[in-house]
C-alpha atoms as a PDB file:
ATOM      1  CA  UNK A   1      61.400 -23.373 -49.505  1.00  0.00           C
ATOM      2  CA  UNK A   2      61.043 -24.360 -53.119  1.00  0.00           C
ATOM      3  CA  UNK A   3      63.814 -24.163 -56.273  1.00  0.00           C
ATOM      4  CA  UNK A   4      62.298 -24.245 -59.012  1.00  0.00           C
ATOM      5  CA  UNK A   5      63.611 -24.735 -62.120  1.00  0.00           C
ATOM      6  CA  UNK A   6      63.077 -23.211 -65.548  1.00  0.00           C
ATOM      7  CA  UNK A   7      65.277 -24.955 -68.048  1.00  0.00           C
ATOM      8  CA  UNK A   8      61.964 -25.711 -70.137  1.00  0.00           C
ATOM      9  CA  UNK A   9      61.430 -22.013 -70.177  1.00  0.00           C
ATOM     10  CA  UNK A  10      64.883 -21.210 -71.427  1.00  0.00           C
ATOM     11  CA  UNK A  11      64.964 -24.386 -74.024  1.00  0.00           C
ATOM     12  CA  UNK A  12      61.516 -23.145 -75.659  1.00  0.00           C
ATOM     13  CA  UNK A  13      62.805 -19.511 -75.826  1.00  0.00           C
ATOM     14  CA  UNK A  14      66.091 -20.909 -77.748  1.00  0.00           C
ATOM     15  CA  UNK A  15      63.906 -23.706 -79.682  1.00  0.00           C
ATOM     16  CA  UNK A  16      66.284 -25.903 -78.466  1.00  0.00           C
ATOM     17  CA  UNK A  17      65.098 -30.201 -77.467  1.00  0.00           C
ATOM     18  CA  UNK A  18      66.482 -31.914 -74.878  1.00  0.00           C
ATOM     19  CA  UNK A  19      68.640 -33.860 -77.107  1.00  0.00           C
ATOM     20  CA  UNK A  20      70.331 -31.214 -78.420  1.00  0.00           C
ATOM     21  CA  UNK A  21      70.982 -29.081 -74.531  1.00  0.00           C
ATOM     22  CA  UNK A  22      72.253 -32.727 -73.489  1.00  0.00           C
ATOM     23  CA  UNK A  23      74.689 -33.155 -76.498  1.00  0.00           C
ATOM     24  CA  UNK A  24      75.776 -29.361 -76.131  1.00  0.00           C
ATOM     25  CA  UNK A  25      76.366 -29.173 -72.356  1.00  0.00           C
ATOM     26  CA  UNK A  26      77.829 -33.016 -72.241  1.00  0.00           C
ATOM     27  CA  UNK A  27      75.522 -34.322 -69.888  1.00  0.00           C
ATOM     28  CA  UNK A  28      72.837 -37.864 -70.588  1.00  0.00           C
ATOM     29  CA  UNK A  29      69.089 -37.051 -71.805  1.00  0.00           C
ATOM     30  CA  UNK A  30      68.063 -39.006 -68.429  1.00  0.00           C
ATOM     31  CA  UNK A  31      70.140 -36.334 -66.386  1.00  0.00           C
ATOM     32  CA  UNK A  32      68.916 -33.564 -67.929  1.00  0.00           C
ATOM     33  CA  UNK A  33      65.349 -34.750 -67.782  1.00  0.00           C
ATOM     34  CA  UNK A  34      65.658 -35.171 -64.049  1.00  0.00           C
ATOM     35  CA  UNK A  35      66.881 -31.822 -63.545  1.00  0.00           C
ATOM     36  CA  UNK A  36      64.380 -30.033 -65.676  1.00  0.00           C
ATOM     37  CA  UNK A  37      61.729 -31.684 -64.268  1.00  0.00           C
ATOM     38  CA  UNK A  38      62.910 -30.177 -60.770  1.00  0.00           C
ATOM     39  CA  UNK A  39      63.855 -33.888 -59.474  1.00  0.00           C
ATOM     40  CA  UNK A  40      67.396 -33.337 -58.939  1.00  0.00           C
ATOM     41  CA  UNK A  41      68.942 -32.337 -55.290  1.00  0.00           C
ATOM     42  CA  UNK A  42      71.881 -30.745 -56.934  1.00  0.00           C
ATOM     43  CA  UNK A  43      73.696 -29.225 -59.528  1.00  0.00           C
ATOM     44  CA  UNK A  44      77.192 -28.756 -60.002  1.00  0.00           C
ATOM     45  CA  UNK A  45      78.092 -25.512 -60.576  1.00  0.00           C
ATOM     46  CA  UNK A  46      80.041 -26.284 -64.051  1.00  0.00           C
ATOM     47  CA  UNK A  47      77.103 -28.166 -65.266  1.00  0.00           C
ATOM     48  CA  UNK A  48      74.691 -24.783 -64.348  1.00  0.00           C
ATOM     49  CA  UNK A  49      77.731 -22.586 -66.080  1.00  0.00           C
ATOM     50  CA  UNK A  50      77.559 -24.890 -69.202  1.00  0.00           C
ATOM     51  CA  UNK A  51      74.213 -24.559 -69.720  1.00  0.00           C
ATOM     52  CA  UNK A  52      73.865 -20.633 -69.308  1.00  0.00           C
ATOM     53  CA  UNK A  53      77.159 -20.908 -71.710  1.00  0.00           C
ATOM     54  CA  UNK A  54      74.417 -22.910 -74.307  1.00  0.00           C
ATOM     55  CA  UNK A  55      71.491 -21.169 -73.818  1.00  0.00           C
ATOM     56  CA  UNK A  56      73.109 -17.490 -73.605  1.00  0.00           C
ATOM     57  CA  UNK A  57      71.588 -17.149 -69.860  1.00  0.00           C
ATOM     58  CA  UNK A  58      72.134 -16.170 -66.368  1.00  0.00           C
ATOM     59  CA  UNK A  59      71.800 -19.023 -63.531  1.00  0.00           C
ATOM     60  CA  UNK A  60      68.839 -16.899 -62.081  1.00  0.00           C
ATOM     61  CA  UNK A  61      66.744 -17.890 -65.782  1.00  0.00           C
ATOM     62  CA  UNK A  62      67.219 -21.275 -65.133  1.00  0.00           C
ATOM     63  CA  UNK A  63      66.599 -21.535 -61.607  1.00  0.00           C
ATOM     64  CA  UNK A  64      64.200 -19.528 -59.059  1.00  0.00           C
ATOM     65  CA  UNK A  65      63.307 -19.624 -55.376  1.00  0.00           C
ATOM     66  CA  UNK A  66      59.483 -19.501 -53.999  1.00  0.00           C
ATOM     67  CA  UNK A  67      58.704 -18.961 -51.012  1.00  0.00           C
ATOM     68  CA  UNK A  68      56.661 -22.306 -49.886  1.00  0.00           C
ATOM     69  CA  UNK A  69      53.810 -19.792 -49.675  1.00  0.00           C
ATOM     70  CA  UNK A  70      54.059 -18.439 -53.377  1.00  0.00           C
ATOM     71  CA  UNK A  71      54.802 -22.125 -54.247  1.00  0.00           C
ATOM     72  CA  UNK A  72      51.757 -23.241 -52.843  1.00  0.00           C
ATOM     73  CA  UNK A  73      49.435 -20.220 -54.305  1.00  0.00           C
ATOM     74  CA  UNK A  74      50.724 -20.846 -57.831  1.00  0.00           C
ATOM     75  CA  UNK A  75      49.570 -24.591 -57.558  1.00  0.00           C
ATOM     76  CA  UNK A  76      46.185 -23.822 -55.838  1.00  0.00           C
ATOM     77  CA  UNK A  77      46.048 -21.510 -59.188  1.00  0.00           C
ATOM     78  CA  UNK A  78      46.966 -24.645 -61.532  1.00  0.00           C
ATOM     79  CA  UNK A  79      44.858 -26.927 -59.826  1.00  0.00           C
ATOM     80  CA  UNK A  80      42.061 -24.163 -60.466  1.00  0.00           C
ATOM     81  CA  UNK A  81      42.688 -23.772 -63.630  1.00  0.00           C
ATOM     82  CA  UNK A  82      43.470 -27.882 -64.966  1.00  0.00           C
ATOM     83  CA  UNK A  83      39.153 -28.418 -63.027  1.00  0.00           C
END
């Protein structure tokens, strides 16, 4: 089972930097980063709800479940792709 997460989706769509998401939704750069690179184990609910409040979303934008199957097709495709 895989979560992945799409804030980098959402924060290209609203032309919005990290910086600015991290000022706006009062959490640090490095947290942020950690949960937009799909590091994180968690999120708080009122963190998710202030950053669909910033970016004018719905919680399923930001985040997305793959099956470990579909998770593992879409990186066979990368790696075909990136050789």
């Amino acid at each position: 089972m895989a979560i992945v997460v799409n804030l980098d989706v959402m924060m290209s769509r609203r032309k919005m930097s990290l910086s600015e998401l991290s000022e706006r939704v009062d959490i640090t750069p490095a947290n942020l980063s950690i949960l937009k690179t799909g590091k994180a184990k968690a999120v708080r609910f009122s963190t998710l709800e202030r950053i669909c409040q910033v970016l004018d979303c719905q919680p399923g934008d930001v985040l997305e479940y793959r099956s470990d199957e579909a998770k593992w097709q879409l990186d066979e495709a990368v790696l075909q792709v990136e050789d």
